[in-house]
Protein backbone atom coordinates (compact mmCIF):
# COMPACT_ATOMS: atom_id res chain seq x y z
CA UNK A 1 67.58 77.36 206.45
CA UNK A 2 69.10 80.42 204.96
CA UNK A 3 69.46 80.97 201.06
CA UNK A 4 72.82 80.48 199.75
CA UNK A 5 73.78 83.88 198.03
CA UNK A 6 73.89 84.06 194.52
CA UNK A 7 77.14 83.83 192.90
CA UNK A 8 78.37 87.00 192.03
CA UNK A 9 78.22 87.18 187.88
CA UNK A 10 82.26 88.03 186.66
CA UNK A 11 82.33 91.26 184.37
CA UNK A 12 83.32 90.54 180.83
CA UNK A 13 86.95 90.90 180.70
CA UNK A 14 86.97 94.10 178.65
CA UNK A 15 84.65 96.19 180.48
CA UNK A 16 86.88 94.59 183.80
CA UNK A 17 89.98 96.52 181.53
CA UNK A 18 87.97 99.89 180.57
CA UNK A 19 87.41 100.24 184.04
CA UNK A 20 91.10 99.71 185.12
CA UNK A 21 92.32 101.66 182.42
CA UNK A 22 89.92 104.14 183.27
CA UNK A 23 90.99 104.71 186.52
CA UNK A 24 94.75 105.15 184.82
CA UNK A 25 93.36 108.08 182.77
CA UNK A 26 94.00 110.84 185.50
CA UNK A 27 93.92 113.90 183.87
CA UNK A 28 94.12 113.24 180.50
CA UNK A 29 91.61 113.99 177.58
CA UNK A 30 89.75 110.86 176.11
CA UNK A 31 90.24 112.45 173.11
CA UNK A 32 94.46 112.04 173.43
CA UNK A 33 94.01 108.79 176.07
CA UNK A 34 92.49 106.45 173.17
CA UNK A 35 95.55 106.53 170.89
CA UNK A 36 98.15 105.58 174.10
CA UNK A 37 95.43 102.90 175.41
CA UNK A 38 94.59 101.56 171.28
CA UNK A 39 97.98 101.72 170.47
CA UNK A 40 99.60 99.46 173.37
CA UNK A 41 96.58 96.88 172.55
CA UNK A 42 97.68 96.81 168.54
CA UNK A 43 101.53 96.67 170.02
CA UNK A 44 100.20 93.37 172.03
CA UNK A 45 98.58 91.99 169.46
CA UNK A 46 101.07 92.41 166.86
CA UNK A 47 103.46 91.36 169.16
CA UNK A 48 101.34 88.03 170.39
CA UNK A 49 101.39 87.19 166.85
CA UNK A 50 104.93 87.31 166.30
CA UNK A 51 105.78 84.98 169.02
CA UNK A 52 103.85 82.00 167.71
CA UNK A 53 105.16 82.08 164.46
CA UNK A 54 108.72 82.60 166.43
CA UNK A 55 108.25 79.75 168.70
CA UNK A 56 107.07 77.54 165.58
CA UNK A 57 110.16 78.96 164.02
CA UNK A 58 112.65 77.74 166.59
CA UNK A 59 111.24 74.25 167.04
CA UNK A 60 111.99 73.75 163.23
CA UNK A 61 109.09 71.07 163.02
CA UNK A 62 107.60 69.93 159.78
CA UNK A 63 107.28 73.02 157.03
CA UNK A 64 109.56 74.81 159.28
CA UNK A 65 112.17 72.61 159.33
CA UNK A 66 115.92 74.72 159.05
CA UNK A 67 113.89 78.01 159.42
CA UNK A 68 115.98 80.91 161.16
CA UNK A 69 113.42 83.19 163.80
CA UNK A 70 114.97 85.98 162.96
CA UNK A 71 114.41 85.60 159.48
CA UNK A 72 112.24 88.93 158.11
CA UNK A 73 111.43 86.80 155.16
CA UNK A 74 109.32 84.02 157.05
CA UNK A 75 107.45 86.56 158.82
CA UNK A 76 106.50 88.10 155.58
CA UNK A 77 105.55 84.75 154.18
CA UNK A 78 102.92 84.30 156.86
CA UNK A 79 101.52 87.73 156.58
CA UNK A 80 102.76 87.94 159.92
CA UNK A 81 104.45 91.98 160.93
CA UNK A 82 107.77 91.53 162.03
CA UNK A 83 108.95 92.59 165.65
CA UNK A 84 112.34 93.83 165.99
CA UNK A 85 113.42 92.27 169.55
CA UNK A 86 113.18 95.76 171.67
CA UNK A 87 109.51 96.16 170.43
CA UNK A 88 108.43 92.75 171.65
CA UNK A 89 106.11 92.64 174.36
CA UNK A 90 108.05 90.69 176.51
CA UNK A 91 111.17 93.00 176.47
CA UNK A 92 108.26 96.26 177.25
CA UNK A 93 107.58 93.98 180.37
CA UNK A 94 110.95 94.41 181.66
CA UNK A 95 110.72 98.12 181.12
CA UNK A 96 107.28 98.65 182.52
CA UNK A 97 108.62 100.55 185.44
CA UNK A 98 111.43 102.16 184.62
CA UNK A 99 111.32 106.23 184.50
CA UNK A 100 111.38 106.07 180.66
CA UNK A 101 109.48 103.93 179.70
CA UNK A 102 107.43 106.26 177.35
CA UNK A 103 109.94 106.84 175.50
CA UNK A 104 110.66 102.99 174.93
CA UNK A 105 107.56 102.90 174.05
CA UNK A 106 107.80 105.19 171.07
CA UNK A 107 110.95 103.63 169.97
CA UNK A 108 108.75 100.43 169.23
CA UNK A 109 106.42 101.78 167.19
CA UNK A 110 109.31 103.42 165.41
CA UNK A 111 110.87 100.35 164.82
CA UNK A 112 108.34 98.27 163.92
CA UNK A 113 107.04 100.98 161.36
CA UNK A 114 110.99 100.60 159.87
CA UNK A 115 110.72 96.91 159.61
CA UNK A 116 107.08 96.99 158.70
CA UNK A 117 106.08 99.38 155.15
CA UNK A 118 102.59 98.61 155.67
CA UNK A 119 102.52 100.46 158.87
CA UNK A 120 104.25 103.48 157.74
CA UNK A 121 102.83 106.82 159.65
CA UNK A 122 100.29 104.03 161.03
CA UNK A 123 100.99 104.24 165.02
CA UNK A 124 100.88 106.53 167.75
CA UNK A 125 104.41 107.38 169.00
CA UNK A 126 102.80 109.45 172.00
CA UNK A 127 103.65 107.91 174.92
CA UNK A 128 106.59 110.29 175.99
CA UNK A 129 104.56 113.14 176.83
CA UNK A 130 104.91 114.94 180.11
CA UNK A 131 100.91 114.30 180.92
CA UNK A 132 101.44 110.76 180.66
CA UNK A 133 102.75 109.40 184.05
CA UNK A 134 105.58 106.63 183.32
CA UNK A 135 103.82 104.23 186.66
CA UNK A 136 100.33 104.92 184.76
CA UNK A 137 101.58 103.47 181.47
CA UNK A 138 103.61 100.99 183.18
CA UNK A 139 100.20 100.24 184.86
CA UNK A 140 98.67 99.93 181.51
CA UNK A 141 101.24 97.47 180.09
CA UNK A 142 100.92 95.22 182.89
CA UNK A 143 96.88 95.38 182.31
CA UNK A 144 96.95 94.64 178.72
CA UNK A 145 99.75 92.26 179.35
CA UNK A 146 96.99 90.15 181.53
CA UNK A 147 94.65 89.66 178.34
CA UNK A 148 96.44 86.71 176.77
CA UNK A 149 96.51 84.82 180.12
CA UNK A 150 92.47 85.31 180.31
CA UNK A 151 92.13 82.71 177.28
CA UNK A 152 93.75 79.93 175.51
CA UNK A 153 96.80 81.47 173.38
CA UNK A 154 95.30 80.65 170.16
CA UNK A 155 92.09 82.80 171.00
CA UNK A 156 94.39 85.52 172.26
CA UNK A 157 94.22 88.22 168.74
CA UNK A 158 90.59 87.28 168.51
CA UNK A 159 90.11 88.67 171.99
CA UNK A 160 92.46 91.57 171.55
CA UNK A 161 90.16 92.26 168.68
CA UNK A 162 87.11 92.13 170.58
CA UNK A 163 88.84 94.34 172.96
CA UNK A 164 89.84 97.08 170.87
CA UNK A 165 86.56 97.38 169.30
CA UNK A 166 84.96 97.80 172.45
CA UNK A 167 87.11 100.47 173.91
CA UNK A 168 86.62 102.05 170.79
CA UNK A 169 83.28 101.79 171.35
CA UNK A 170 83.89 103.26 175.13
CA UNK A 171 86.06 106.19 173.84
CA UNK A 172 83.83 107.35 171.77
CA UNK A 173 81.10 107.72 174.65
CA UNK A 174 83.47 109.55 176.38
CA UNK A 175 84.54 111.50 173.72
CA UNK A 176 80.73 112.69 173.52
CA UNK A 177 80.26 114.71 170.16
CA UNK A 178 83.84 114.68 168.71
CA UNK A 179 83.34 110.80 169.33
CA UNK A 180 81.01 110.39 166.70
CA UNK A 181 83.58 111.79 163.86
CA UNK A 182 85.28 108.35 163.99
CA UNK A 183 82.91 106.01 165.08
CA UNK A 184 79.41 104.88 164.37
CA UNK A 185 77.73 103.20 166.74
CA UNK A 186 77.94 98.99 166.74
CA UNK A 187 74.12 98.44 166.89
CA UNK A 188 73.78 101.05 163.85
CA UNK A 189 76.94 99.13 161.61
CA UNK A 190 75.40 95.76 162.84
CA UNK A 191 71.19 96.99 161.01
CA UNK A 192 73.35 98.21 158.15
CA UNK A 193 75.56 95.17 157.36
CA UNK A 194 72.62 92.59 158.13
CA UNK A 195 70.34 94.60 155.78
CA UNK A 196 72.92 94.30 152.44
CA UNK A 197 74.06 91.32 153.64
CA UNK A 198 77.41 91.69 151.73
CA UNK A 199 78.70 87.78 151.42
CA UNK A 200 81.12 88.06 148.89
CA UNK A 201 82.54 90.90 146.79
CA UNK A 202 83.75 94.80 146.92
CA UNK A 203 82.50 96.79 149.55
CA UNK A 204 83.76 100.24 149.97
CA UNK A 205 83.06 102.89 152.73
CA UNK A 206 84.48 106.24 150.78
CA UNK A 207 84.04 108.00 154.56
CA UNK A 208 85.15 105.07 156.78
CA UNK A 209 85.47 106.58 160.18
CA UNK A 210 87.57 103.58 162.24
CA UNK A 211 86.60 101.17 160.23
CA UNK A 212 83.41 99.47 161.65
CA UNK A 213 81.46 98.87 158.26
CA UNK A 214 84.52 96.45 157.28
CA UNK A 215 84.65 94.62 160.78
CA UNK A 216 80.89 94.16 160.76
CA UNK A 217 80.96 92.82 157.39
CA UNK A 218 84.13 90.05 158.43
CA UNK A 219 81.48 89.27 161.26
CA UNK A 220 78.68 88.92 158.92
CA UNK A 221 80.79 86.73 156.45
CA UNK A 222 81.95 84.62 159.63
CA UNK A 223 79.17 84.25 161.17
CA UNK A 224 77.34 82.88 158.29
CA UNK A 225 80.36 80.26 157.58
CA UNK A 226 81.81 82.32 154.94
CA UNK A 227 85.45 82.95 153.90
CA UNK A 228 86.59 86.00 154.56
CA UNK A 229 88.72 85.86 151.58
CA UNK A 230 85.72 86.62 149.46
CA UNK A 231 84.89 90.06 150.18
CA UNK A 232 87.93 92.60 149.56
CA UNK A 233 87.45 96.41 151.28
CA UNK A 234 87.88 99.41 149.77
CA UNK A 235 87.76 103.04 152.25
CA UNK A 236 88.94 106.05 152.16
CA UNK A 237 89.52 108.92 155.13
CA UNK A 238 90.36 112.57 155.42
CA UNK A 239 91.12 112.56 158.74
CA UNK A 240 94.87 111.08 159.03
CA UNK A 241 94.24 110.23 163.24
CA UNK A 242 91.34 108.33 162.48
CA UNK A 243 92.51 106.45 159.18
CA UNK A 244 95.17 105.34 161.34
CA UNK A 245 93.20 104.11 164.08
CA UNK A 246 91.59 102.13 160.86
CA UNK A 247 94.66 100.89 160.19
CA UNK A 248 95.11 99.26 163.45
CA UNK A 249 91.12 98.32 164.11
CA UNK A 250 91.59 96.55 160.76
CA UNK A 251 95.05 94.99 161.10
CA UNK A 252 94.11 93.20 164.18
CA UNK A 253 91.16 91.17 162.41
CA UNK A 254 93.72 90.38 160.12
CA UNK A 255 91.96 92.25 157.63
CA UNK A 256 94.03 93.50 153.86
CA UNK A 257 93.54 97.26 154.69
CA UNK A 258 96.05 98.46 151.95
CA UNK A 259 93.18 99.82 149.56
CA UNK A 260 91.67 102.23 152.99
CA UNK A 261 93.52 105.67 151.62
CA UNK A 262 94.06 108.80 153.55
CA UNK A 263 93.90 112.06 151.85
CA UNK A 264 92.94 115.30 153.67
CA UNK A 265 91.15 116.71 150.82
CA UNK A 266 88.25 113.40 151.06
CA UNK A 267 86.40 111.65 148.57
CA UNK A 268 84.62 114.88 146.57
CA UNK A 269 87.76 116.24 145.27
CA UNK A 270 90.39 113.45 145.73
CA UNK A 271 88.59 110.41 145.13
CA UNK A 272 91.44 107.45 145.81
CA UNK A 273 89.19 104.53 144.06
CA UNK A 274 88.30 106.56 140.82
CA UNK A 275 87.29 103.45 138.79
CA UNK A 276 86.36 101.35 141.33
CA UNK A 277 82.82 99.62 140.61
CA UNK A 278 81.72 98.25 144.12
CA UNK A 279 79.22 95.15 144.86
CA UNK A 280 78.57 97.08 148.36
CA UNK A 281 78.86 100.74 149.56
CA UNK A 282 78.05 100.60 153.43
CA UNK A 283 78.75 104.35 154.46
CA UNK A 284 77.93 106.83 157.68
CA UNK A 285 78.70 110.24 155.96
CA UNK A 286 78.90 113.44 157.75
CA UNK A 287 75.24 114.91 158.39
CA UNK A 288 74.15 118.10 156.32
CA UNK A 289 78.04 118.88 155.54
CA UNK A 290 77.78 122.47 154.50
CA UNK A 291 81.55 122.02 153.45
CA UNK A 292 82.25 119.95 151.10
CA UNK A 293 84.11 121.90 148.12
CA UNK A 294 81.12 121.94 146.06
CA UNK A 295 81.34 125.37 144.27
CA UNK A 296 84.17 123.54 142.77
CA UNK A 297 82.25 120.54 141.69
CA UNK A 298 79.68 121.84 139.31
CA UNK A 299 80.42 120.09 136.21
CA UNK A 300 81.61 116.33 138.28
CA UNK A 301 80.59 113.55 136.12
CA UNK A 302 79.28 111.91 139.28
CA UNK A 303 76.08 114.27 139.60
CA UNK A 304 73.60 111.73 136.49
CA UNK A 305 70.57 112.91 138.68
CA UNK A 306 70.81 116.76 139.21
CA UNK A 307 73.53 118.93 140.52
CA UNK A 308 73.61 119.06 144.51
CA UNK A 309 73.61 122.07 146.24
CA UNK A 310 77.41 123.76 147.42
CA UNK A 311 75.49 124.49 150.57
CA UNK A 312 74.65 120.55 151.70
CA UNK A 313 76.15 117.78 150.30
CA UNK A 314 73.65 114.95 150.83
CA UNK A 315 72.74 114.27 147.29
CA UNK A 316 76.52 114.62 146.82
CA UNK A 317 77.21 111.40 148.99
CA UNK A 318 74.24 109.49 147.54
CA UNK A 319 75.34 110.19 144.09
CA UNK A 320 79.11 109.44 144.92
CA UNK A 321 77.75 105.78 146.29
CA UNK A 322 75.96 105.04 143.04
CA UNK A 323 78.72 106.00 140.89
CA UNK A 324 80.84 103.36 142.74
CA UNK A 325 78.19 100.74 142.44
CA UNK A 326 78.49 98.17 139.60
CA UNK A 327 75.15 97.49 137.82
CA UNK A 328 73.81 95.02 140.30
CA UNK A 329 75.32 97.19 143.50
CA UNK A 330 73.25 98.02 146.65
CA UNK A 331 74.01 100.20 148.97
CA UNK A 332 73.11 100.89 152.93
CA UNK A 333 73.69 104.50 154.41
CA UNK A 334 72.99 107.21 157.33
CA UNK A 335 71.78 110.54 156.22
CA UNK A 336 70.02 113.31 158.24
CA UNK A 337 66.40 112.79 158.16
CA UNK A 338 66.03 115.87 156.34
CA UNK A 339 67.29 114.60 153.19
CA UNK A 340 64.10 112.05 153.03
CA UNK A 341 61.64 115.67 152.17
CA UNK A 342 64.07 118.51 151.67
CA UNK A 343 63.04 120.71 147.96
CA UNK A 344 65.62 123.66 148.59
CA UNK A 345 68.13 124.06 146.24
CA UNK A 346 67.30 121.43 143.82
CA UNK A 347 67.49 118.54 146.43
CA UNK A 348 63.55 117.57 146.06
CA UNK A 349 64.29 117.28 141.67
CA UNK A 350 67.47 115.09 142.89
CA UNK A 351 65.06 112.93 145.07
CA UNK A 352 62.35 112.59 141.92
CA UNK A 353 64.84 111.50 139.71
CA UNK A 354 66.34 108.89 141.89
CA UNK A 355 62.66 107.98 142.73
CA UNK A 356 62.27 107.50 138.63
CA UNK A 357 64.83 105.60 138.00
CA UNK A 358 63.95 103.03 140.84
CA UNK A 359 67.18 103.22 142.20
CA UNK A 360 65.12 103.17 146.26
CA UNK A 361 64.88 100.23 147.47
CA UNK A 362 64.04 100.70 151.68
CA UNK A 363 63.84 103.77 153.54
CA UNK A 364 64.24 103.26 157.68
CA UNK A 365 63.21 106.31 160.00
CA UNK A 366 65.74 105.62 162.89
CA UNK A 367 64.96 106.78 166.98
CA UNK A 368 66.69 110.06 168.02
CA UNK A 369 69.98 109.62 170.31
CA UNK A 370 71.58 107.15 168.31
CA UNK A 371 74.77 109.03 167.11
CA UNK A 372 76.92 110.80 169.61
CA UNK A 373 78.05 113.51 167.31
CA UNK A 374 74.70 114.86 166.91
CA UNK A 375 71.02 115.28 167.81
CA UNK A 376 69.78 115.62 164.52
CA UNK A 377 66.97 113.01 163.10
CA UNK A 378 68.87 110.24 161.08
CA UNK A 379 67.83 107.61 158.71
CA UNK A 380 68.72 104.73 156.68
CA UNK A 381 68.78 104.59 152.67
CA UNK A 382 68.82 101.61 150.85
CA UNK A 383 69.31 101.43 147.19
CA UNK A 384 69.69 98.92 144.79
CA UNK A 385 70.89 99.30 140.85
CA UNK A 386 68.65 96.46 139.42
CA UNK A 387 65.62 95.56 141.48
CA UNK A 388 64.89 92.68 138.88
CA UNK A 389 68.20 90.94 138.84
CA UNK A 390 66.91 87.52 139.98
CA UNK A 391 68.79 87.42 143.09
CA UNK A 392 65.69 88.40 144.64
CA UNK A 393 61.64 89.19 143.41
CA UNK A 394 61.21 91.85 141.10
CA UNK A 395 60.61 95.12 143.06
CA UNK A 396 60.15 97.46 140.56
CA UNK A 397 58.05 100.15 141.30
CA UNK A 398 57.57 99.48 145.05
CA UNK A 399 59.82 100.96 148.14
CA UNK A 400 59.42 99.10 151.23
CA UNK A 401 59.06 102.03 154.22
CA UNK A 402 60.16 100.85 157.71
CA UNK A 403 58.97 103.18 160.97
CA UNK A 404 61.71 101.99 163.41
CA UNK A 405 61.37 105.20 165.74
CA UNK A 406 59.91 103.01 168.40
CA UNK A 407 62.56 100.70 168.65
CA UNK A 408 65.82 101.34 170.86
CA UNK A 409 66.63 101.54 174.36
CA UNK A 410 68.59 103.83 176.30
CA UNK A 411 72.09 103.24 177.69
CA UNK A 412 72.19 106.07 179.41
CA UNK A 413 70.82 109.25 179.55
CA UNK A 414 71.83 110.70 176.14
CA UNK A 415 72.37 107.97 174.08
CA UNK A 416 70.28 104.79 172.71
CA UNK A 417 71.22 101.64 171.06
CA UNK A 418 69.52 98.66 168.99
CA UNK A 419 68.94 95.28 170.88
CA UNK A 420 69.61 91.98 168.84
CA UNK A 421 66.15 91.81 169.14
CA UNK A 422 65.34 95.25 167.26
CA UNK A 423 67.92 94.76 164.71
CA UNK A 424 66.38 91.67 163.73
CA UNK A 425 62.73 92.48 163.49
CA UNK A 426 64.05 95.28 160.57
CA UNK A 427 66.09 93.35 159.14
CA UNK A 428 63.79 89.91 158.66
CA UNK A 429 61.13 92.97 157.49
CA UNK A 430 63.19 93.93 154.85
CA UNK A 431 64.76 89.93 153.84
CA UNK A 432 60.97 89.03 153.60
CA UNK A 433 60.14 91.83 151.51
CA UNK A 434 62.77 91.19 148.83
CA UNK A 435 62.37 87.46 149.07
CA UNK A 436 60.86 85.79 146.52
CA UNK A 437 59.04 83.44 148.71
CA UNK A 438 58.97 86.02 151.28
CA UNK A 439 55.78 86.37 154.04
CA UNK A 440 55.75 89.65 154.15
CA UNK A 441 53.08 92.09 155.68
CA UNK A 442 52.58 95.70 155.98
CA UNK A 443 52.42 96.39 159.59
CA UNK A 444 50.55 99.77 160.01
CA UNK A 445 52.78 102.20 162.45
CA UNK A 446 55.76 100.09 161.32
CA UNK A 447 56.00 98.91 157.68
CA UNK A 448 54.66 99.53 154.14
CA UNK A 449 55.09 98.52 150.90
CA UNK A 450 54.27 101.55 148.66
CA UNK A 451 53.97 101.63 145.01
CA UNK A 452 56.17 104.42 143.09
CA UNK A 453 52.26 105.72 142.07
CA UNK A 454 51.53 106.91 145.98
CA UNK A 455 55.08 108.18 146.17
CA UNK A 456 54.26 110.80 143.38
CA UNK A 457 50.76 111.26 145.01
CA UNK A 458 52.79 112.42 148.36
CA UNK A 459 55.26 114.29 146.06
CA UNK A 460 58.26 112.20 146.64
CA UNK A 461 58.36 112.86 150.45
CA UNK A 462 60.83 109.74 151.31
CA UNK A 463 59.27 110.12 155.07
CA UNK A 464 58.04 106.49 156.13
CA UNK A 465 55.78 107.97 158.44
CA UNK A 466 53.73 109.09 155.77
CA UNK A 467 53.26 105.86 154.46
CA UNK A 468 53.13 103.41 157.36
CA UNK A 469 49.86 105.35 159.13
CA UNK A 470 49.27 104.94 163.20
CA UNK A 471 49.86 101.59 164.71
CA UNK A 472 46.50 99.32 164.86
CA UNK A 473 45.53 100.75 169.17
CA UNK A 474 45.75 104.64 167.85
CA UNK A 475 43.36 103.71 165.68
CA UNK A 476 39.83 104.42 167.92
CA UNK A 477 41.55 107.34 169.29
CA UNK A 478 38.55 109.28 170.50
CA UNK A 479 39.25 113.17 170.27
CA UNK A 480 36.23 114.78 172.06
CA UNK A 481 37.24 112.25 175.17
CA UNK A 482 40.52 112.86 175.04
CA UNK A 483 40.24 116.67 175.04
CA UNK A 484 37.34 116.61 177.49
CA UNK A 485 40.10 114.74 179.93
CA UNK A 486 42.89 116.94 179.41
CA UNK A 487 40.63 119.93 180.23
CA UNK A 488 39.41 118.59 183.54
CA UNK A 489 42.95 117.64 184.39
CA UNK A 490 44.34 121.01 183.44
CA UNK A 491 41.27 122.78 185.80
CA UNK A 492 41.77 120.79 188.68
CA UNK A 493 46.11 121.76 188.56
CA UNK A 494 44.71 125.31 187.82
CA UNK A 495 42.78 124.50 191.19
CA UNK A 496 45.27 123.32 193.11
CA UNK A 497 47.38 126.25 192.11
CA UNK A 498 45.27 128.66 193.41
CA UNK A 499 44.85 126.62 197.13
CA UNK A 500 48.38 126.21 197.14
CA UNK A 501 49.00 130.32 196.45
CA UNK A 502 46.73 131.25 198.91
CA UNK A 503 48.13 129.06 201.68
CA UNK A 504 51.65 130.62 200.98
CA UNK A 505 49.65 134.03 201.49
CA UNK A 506 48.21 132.86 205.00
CA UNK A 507 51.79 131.86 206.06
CA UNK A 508 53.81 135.05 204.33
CA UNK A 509 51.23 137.00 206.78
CA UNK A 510 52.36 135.19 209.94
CA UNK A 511 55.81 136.14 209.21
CA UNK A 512 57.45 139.34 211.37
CA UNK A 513 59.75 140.93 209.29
């Protein structure tokens, strides 16, 4: 009796809409197709939203009882953006195919900015561009159109959410290097967030990319049957396209994103939340930046553990995220790897000082091809203001060192993400560590606990390989063996080298020229 195929598994609905809005691309740049592809998504959602509260409206049930739909006011009561009627997605429907249609398009975004302060300079008004084909973004409208009739109507924004994450996520592959300037990658956000741990309370980003450190944390604070109400965000970006795709990323979780700033001159010189004192900083900052207005930062009132060098401003960021954190603050971050033994310019007095003042809590030594932007070594700092504060043991004088290097798996050629799996064997590391009743272990080739005492001995290299030693099976690693091995291995290719020249010799002497 034959086997009965195997029914064929149904792609997740958003990779089934990368790949058809993919296809839609043509010839245009990732780089310039993510703002006309992000921007119809926010338009649906926004959009979505506004008819429920409209159709809730007209009924006149209950509270809304005598309520007028086209009442501004209502809308604005609800925290609900209000859609002028030739921005709504179902009059963009009836336009989908008409020659100009991009330029419909824009005239949404312009209205609803107009009706809308929050949203002012916010969306992409891009879609009337001669590279944009009016059937491929009438195409797209009728693609995003389909999401809401995928789920029930009420899950609807959450998907959209989900959705513009992940083709956030997607663009930025694309994008390649100039990808990573906006976006960190998910598995990277997720290790950092699950780390702090950031239930309730100020978290800033002061370099917040797209805003992935904030959506992480509303996961973490959801997912652990919290109230989103109790954390409030705080971010700041120099690069107006990418604050605004912020703007959106966190408007569709429904997320209060009036206190992310843009200012082109960034956090050094302009800093937009001056005498903010944050419970969390949760920050990606940009690797080794060699420009970062320093020569005009010597005297800053931020620099309590040594002036950093004009030439890198690492030890600028780190001191920038402990001036922002209030005296029980921790904070998770990227930095190049380089930052964890660097000594030029000062850097290595910078690093003995912070060491001193037990302000480092967890050092993580991350794989290589994580980011997009960049091949160089990364890893994760963890610091805490008060190590003794109650909330967890006293860890004075210790810093936990975590060798994650092993961890990872490739998703495609050049670039590697965390599993679920990975992120949770750090993470419960580091909770078990800090725990008062904690099991904790050190792990050689993975973890160790060292004291401040064999930092100083190993002159406050920050490296966890240094501390964590060779997993338990490198341990009877037998040299003489090894290298006995490897020389009869390299002989016999030297052998077969020499048969396989002197064969091509034979058969170059059989050949009439």
């Amino acid at each position: 009796m034959a086997k009965k195929a195997a029914p064929k598994q149904e792609e997740p609905i958003e990779k089934q809409m990368w790949k058809a809005a993919d296809k839609l691309r043509k010839n245009i740049d990732a780089a310039e197709y993510k703002h006309i592809v992000l921007g119809l998504i926010f338009l649906k959602y926004i959009s979505d939203a506004f008819d429920e509260l409209y159709e809730k409206l007209q009924k006149g049930e209950g509270d809304y009882a005598g309520a007028d739909p086209e009442d501004k006011d209502e809308y604005k009561a609800e925290n609900v953006f209000f859609v002028p009627e030739t921005a709504r997605w179902s009059y963009l429907l009836t336009q989908a195919k008409q020659p100009d249609i991009g330029k419909t398009v824009d005239a949404a975004m312009d209205a609803i900015e107009k009706e809308n302060p929050s949203l002012r300079d916010v969306l992409p008004k891009v879609f009337a561009r001669g590279n944009l084909d009016p059937t491929s973004l009438g195409g797209l409208i009728d693609l995003i159109g389909n999401i809401a009739f995928t789920s029930a109507k009420a899950r609807s924004a959450d998907l959209l959410g989900h959705v513009f994450e992940y083709f956030l996520g997607e663009f930025a592959l694309a994008e390649g290097k100039k990808g990573g300037q906006f976006y960190t990658p998910r598995s990277v956000v997720e290790l950092l967030v699950e780390m702090l741990e950031p239930y309730k309370g100020r978290v800033l980003d002061p370099c917040c990319g797209s805003g992935g450190m904030f959506v992480q944390s509303e996961k973490f604070v959801t997912g652990h049957q919290g109230k989103v109400s109790d954390i409030s965000i705080y971010g700041q970006e120099s690069n107006q396209t990418t604050w605004r795709l912020a703007k959106m990323n966190l408007a569709i979780r429904h997320l209060d994103s009036s206190q992310v700033k843009w200012n082109n001159e960034g956090s050094f010189l302009n800093d937009a939340h001056k005498d903010l004192k944050a419970d969390y900083v949760i920050a990606n900052p940009p690797f080794n930046d060699s420009d970062w207005s320093g020569d005009l930062l010597r005297t800053d009132g931020r620099w309590q553990y040594g002036v950093p060098p004009t030439g890198n401003a690492n030890y600028a960021w780190i001191q920038h995220f402990l001036y922002h954190l209030n005296p029980n603050g921790q904070a998770g971050f990227v930095l190049a790897k380089g930052s964890l033994t660097s000594k030029s310019s000062g850097e290595g007095d910078i690093r003995k000082a912070l060491i001193e003042a037990g302000l480092v809590d967890c050092i993580v030594n991350l794989p290589a091809k994580l980011f997009l932007n960049t091949q160089i070594p990364a890893s994760l700092w963890f610091l805490s203001r008060n190590k003794s504060n109650g909330r967890f043991r006293n860890r004075s004088g210790e810093i936990l060192f975590i060798d994650a290097r092993n961890l990872g798996h490739l998703i495609n050629r050049r670039t590697k993400e965390f599993s679920a799996e990975d992120i949770s064997t750090i993470t419960r590391t580091y909770h078990n560590w800090r725990k008062l009743d904690g099991d904790y272990e050190d792990v050689k080739g993975f973890c160790n606990s060292a004291s401040i005492e064999r930092v100083r001995e190993l002159d406050y290299v920050l490296t966890p390989g240094r501390y964590v030693g060779l997993a338990d099976e490198e341990d009877d690693f037998d040299f003489k063996e090894r290298f006995t091995r490897l020389k009869e291995e390299f002989e016999a290719q030297l052998q077969e080298e020499a048969r396989l020249n002197a064969l091509i010799a034979e058969n170059l002497k059989r050949v009439k020229v």
